[in-house]
C-alpha atoms as a PDB file:
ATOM      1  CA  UNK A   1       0.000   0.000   0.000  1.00  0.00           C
ATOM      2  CA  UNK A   2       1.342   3.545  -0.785  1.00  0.00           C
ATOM      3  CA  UNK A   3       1.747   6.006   2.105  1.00  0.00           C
ATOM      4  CA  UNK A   4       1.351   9.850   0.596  1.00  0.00           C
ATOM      5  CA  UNK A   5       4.253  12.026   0.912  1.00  0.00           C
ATOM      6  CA  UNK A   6       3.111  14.491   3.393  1.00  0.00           C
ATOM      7  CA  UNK A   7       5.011  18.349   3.108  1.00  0.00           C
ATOM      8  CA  UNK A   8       5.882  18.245  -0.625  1.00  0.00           C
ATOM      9  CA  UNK A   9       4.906  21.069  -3.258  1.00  0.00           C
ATOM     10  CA  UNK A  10       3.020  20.374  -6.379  1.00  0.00           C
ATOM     11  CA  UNK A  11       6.590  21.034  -8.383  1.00  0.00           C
ATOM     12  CA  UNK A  12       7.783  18.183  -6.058  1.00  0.00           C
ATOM     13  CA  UNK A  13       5.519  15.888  -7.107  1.00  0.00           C
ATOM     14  CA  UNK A  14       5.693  16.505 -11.215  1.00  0.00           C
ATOM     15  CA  UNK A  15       3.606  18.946 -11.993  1.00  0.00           C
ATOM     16  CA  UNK A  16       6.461  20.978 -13.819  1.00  0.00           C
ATOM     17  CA  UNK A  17       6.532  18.226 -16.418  1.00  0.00           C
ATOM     18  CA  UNK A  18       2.400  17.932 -16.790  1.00  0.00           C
ATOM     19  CA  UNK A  19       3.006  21.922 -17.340  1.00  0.00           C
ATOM     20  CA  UNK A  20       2.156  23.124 -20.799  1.00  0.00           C
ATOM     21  CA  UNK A  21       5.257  24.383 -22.895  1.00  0.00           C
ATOM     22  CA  UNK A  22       5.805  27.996 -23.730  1.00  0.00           C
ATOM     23  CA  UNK A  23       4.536  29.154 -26.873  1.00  0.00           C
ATOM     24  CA  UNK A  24       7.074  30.394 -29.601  1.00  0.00           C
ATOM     25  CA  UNK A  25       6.913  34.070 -30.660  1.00  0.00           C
ATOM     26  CA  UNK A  26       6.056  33.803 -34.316  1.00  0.00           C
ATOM     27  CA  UNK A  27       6.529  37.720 -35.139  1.00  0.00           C
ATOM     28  CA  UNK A  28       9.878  37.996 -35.756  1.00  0.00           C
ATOM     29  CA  UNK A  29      11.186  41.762 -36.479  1.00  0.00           C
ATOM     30  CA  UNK A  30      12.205  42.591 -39.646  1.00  0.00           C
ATOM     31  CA  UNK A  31      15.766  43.050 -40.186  1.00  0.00           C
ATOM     32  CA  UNK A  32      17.223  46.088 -40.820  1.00  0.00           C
ATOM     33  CA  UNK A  33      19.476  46.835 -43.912  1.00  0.00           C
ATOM     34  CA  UNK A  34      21.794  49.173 -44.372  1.00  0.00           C
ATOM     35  CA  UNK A  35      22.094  51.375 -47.099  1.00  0.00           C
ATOM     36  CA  UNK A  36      24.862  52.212 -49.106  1.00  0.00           C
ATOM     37  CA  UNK A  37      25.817  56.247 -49.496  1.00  0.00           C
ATOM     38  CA  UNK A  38      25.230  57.551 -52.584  1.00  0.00           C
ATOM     39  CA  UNK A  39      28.365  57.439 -55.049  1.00  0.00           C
ATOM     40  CA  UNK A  40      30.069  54.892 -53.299  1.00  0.00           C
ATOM     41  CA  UNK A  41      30.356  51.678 -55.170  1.00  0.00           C
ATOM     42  CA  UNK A  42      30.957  48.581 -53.846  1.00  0.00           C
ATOM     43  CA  UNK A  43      34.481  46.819 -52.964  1.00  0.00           C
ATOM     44  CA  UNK A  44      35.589  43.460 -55.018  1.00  0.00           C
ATOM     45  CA  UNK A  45      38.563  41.950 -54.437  1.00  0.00           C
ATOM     46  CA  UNK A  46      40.371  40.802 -57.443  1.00  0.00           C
ATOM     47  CA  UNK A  47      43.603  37.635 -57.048  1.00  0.00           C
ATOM     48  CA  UNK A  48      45.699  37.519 -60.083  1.00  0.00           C
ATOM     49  CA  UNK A  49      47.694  34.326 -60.785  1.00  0.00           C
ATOM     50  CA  UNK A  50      50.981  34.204 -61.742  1.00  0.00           C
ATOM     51  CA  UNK A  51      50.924  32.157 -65.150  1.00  0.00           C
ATOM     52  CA  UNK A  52      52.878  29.292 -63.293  1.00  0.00           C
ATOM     53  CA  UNK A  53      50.082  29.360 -60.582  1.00  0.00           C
ATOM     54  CA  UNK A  54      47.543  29.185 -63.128  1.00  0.00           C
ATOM     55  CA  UNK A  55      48.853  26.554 -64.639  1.00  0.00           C
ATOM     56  CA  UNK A  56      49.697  24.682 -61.237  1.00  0.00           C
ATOM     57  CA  UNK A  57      46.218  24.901 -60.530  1.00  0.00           C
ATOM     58  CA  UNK A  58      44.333  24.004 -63.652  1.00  0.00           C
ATOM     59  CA  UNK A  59      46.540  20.607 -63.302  1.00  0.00           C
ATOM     60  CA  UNK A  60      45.408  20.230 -59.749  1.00  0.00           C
ATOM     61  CA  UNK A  61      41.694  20.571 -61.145  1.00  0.00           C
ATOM     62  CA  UNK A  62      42.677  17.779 -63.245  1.00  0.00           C
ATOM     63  CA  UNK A  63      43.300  19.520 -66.801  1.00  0.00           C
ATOM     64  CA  UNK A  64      45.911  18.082 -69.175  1.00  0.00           C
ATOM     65  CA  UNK A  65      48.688  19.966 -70.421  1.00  0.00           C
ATOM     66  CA  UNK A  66      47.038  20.313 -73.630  1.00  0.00           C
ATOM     67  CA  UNK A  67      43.774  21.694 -71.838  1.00  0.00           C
ATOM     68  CA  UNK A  68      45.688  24.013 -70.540  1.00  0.00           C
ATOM     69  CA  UNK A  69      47.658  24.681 -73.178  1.00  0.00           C
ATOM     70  CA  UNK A  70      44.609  25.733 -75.276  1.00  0.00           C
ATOM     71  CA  UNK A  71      43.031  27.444 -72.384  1.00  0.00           C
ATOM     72  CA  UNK A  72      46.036  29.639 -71.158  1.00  0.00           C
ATOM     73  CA  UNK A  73      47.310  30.154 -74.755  1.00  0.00           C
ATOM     74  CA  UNK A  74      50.369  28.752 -74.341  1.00  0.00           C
ATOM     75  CA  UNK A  75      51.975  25.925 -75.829  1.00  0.00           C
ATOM     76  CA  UNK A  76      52.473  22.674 -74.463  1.00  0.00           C
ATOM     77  CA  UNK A  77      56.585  23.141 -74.025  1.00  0.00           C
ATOM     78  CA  UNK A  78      55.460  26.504 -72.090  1.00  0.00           C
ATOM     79  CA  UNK A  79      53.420  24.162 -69.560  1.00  0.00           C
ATOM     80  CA  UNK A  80      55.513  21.469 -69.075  1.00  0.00           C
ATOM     81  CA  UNK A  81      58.093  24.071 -68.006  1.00  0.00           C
ATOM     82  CA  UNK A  82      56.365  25.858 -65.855  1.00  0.00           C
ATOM     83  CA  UNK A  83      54.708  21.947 -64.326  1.00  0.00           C
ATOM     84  CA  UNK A  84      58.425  21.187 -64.455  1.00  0.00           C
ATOM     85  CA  UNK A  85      57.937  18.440 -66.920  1.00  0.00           C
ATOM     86  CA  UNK A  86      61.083  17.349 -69.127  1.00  0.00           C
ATOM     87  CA  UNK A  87      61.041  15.484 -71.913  1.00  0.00           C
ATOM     88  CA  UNK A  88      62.879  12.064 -71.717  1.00  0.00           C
ATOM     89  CA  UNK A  89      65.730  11.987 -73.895  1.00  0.00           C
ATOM     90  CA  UNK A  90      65.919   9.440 -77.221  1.00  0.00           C
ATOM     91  CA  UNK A  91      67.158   6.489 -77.023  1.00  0.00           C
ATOM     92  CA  UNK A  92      70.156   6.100 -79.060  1.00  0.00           C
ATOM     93  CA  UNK A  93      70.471   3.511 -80.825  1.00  0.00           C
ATOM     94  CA  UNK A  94      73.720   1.151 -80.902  1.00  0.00           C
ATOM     95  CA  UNK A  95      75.110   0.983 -84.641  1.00  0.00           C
ATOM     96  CA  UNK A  96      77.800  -1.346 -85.349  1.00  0.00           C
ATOM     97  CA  UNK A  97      80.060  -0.947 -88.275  1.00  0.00           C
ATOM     98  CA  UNK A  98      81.432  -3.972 -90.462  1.00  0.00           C
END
């Protein structure tokens, strides 16, 4: 048989949790906006690659040389320089004279 807790507050004995929740404001203020002076144009930055960094980069992006080639309007010697890209040398070829 249960005894009753004698001495206790109604918080004590849950009725926090039986409480209904608060209700959300749904105005919300509208945000303010500033506004630009009159004359004044806005600021853009601007990065300018180096033509090796360009060309660094369009390989990281996963161009060929002769993408970029074509696309940076240089030619393919031009990028493999600047990817530090040699050519192999030919093979010679052993001649033997009778």
């Amino acid at each position: 048989m249960a005894n009753p807790i004698s001495g206790g507050t109604a918080f004590d004995f849950g009725a926090a949790a039986q409480a209904t929740p608060a209700q959300r404001e749904t105005a919300t203020a509208p945000v303010a906006t500033a506004k630009r002076p009159v004359g004044v144009e806005p600021v853009t930055d601007t990065v300018r690659l180096s033509p090796g960094a360009q060309i660094r980069l369009l390989k990281t992006q996963g161009q060929t040389v002769a993408e970029i080639a074509v696309n940076t309007a240089l030619s393919p010697q031009t990028v493999d320089s600047y990817l530090g890209i040699t050519q192999a040398p030919l093979p010679t070829v052993a001649t033997t004279k009778k």
